[in-house]
N, C-alpha and C. Protein backbone atom coordinates (compact mmCIF):
# COMPACT_ATOMS: atom_id res chain seq x y z
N UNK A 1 105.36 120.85 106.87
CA UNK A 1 104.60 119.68 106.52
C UNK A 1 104.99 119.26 105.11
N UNK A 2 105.10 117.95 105.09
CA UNK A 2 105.47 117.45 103.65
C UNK A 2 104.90 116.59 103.64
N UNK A 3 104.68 116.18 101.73
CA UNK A 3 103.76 114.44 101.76
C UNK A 3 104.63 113.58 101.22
N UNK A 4 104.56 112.69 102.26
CA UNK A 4 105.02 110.98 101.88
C UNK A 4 104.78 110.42 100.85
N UNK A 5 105.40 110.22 100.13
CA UNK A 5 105.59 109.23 99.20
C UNK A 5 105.01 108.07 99.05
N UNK A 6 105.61 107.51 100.55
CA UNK A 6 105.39 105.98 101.02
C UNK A 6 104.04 105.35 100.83
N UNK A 7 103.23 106.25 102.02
CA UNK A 7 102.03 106.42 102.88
C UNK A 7 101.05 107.24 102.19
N UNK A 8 101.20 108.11 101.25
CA UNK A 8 100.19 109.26 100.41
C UNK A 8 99.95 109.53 101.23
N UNK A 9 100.21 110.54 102.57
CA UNK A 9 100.24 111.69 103.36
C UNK A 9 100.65 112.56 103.65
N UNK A 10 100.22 113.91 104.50
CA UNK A 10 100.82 115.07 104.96
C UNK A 10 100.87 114.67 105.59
N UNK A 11 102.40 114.63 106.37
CA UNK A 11 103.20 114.19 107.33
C UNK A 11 104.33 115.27 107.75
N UNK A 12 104.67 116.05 108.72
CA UNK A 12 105.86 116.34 109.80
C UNK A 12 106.68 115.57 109.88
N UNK A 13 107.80 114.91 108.79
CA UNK A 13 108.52 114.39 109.51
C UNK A 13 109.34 114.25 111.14
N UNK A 14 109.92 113.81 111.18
CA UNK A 14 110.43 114.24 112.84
C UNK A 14 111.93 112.68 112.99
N UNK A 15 112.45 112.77 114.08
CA UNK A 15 113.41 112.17 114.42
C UNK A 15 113.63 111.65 115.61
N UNK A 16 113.71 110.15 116.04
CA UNK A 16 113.72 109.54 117.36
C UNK A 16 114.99 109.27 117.57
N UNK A 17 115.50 109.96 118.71
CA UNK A 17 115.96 109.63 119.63
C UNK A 17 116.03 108.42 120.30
N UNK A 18 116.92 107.29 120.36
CA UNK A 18 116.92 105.79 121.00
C UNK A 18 117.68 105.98 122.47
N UNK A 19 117.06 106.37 123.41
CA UNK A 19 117.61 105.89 124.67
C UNK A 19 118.10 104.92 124.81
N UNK A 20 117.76 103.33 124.46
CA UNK A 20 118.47 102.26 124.36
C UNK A 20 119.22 102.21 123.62
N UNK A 21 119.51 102.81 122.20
CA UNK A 21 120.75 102.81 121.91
C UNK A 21 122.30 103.29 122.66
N UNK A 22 121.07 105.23 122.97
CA UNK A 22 122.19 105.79 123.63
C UNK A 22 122.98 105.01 124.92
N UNK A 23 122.43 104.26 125.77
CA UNK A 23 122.78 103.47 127.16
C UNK A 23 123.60 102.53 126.11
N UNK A 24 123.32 101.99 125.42
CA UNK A 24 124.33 100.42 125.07
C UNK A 24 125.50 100.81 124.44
N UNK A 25 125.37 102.27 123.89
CA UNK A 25 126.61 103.06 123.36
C UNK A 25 127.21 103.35 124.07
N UNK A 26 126.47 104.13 125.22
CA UNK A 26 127.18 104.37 126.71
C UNK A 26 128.22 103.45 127.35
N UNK A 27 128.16 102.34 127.18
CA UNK A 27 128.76 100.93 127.92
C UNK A 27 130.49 101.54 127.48
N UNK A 28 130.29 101.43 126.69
CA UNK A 28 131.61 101.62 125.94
C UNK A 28 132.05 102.87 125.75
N UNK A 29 131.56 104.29 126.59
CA UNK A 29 132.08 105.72 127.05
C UNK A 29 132.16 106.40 125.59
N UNK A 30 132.84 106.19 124.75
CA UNK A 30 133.02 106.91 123.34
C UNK A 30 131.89 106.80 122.38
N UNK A 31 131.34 105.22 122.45
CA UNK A 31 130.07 105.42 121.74
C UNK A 31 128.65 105.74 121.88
N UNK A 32 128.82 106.52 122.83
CA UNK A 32 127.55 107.43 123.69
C UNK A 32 128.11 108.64 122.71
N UNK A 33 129.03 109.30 122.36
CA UNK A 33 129.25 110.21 121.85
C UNK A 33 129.37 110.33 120.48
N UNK A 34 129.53 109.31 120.14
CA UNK A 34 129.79 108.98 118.24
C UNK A 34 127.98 108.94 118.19
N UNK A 35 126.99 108.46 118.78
CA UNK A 35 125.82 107.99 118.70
C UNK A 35 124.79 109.82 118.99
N UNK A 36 125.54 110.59 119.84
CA UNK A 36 125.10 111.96 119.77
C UNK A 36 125.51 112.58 118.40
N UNK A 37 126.63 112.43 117.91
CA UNK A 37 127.22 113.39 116.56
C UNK A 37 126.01 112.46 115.46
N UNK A 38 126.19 110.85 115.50
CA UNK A 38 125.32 110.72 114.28
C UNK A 38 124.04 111.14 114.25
N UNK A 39 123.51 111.22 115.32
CA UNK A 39 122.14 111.99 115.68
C UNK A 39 121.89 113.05 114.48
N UNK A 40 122.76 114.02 115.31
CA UNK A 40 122.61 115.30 114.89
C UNK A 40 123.14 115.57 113.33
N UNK A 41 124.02 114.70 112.69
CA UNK A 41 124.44 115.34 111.76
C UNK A 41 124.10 114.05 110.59
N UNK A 42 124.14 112.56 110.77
CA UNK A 42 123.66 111.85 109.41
C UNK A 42 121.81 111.81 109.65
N UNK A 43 121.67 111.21 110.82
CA UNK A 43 120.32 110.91 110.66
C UNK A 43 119.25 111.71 109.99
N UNK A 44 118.57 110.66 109.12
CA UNK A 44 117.45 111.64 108.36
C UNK A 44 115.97 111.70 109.21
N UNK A 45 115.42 112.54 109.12
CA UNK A 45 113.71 112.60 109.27
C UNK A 45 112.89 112.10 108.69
N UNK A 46 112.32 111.39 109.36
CA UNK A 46 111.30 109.87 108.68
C UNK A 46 109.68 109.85 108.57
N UNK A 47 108.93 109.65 108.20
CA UNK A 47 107.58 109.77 108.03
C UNK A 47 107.28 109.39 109.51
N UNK A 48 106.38 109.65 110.38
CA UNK A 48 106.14 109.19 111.76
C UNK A 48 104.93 107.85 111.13
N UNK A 49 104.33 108.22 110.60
CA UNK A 49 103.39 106.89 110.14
C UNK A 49 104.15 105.54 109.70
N UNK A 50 104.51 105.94 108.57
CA UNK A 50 105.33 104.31 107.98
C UNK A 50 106.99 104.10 107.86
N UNK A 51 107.63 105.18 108.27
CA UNK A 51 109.28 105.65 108.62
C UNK A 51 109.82 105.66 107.13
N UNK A 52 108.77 105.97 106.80
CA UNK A 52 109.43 106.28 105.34
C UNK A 52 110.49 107.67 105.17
N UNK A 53 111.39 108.03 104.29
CA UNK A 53 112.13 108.83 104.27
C UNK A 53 112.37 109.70 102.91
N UNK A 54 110.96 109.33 101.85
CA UNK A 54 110.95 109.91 101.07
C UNK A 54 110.04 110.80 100.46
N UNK A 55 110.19 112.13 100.43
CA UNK A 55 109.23 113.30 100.55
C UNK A 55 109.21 114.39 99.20
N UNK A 56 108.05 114.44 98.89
CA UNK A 56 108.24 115.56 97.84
C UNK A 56 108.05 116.81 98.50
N UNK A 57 108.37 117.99 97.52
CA UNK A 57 108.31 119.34 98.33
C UNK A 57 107.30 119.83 98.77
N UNK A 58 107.43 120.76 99.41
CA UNK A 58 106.11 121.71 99.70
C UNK A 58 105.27 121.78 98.77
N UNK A 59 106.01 122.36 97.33
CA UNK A 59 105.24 122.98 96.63
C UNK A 59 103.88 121.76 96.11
N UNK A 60 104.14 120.56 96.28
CA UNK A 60 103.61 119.74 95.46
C UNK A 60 101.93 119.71 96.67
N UNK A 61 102.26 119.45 97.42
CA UNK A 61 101.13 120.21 98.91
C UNK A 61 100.26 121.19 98.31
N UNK A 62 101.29 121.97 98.01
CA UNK A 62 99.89 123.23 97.66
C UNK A 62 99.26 123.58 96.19
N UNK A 63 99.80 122.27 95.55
CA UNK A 63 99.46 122.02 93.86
C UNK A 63 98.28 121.00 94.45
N UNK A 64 98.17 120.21 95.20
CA UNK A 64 97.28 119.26 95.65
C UNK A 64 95.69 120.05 95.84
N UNK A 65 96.40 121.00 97.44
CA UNK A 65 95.04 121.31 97.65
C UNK A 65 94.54 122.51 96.95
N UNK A 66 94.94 122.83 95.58
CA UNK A 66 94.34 123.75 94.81
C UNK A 66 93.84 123.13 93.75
N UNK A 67 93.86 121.89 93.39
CA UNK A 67 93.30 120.99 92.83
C UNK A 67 91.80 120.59 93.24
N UNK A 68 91.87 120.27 94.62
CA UNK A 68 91.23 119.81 95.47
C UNK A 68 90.20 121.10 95.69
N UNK A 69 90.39 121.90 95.50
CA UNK A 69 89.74 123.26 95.90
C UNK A 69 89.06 123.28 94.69
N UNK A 70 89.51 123.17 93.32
CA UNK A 70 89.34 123.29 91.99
C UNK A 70 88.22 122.37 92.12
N UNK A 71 87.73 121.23 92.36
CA UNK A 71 87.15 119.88 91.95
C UNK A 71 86.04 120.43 93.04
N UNK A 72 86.03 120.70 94.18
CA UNK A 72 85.26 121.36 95.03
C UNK A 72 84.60 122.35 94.46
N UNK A 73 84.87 123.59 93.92
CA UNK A 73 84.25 124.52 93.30
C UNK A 73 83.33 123.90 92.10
N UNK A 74 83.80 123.31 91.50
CA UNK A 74 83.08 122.84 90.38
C UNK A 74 82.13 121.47 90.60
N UNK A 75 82.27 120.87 92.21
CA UNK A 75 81.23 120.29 92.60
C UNK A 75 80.01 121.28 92.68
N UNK A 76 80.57 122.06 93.80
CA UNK A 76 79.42 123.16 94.44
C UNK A 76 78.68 123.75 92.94
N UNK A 77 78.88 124.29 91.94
CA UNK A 77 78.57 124.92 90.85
C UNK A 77 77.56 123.79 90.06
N UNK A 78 77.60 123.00 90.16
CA UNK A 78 77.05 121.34 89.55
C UNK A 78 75.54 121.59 90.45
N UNK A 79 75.89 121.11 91.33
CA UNK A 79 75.07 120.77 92.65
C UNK A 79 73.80 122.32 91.97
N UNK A 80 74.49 123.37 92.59
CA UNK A 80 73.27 124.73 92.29
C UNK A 80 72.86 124.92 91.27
N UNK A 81 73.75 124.16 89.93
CA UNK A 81 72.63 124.39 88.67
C UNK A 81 71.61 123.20 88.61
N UNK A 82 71.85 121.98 89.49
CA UNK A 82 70.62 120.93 89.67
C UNK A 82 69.51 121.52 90.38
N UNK A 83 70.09 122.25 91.37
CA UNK A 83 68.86 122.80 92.21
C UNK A 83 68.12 123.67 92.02
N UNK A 84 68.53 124.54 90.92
CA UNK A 84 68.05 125.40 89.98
C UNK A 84 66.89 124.75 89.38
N UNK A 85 67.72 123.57 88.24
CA UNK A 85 66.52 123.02 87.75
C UNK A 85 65.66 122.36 88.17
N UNK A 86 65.90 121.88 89.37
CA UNK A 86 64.78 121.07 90.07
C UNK A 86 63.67 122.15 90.68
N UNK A 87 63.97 123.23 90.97
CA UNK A 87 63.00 124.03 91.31
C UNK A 87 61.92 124.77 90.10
N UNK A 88 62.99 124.58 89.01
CA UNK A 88 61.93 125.37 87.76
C UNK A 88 61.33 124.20 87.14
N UNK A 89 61.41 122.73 87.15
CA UNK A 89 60.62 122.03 87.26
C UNK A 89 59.30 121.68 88.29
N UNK A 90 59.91 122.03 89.11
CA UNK A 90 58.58 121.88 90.55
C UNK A 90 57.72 123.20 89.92
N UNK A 91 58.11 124.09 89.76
CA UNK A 91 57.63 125.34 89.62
C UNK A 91 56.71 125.35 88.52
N UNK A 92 57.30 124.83 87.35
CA UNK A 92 56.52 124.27 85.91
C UNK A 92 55.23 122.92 86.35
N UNK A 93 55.20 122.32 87.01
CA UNK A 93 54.23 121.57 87.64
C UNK A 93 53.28 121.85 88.46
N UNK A 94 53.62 122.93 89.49
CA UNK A 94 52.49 123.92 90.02
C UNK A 94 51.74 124.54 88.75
N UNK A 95 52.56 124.86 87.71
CA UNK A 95 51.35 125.67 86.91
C UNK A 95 50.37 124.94 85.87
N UNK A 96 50.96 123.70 86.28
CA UNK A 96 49.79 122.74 85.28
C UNK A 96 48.91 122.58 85.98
């Protein structure tokens, strides 16, 4: 899995195959076969969302969601010291 550039997503690139190419290459016997080699050896792997073709690495993926994990933790930690105080306030009001 890699993220797009394009699109700001985790995306699988991947690679299509053109049956209609391959048949109209076909017509002409040799370029059914020039159209298998470019397949396999120029064609790049494209974003399936927006066919974009430009990707940062892995590593940048897992700099993301440790960020994301980071900002999460320190939500959750926020959140329980409110609820903290909201209870030792309720608590301080029972005793009046």
């Amino acid at each position: 899995m890699k993220y797009c550039m394009a699109c700001n997503q985790n995306v699988t690139p991947t690679k299509k195959f053109s049956v209609l190419w391959f048949l109209i290459n076909c017509l002409w016997l040799i370029g059914g076969v020039f159209y298998v080699l470019y397949y396999f050896t120029i064609k790049k792997k494209v974003c399936p969302i927006c066919n974009g073709s430009q990707f940062d690495q892995e590593g940048a993926l897992v700099s993301q969601v440790s960020d994301y994990n980071n900002k999460a933790d320190d939500y959750i930690a926020r959140k329980k010291e409110e609820i903290k105080a909201l209870k030792e306030q309720k608590r301080l009001k029972k005793i009046k």
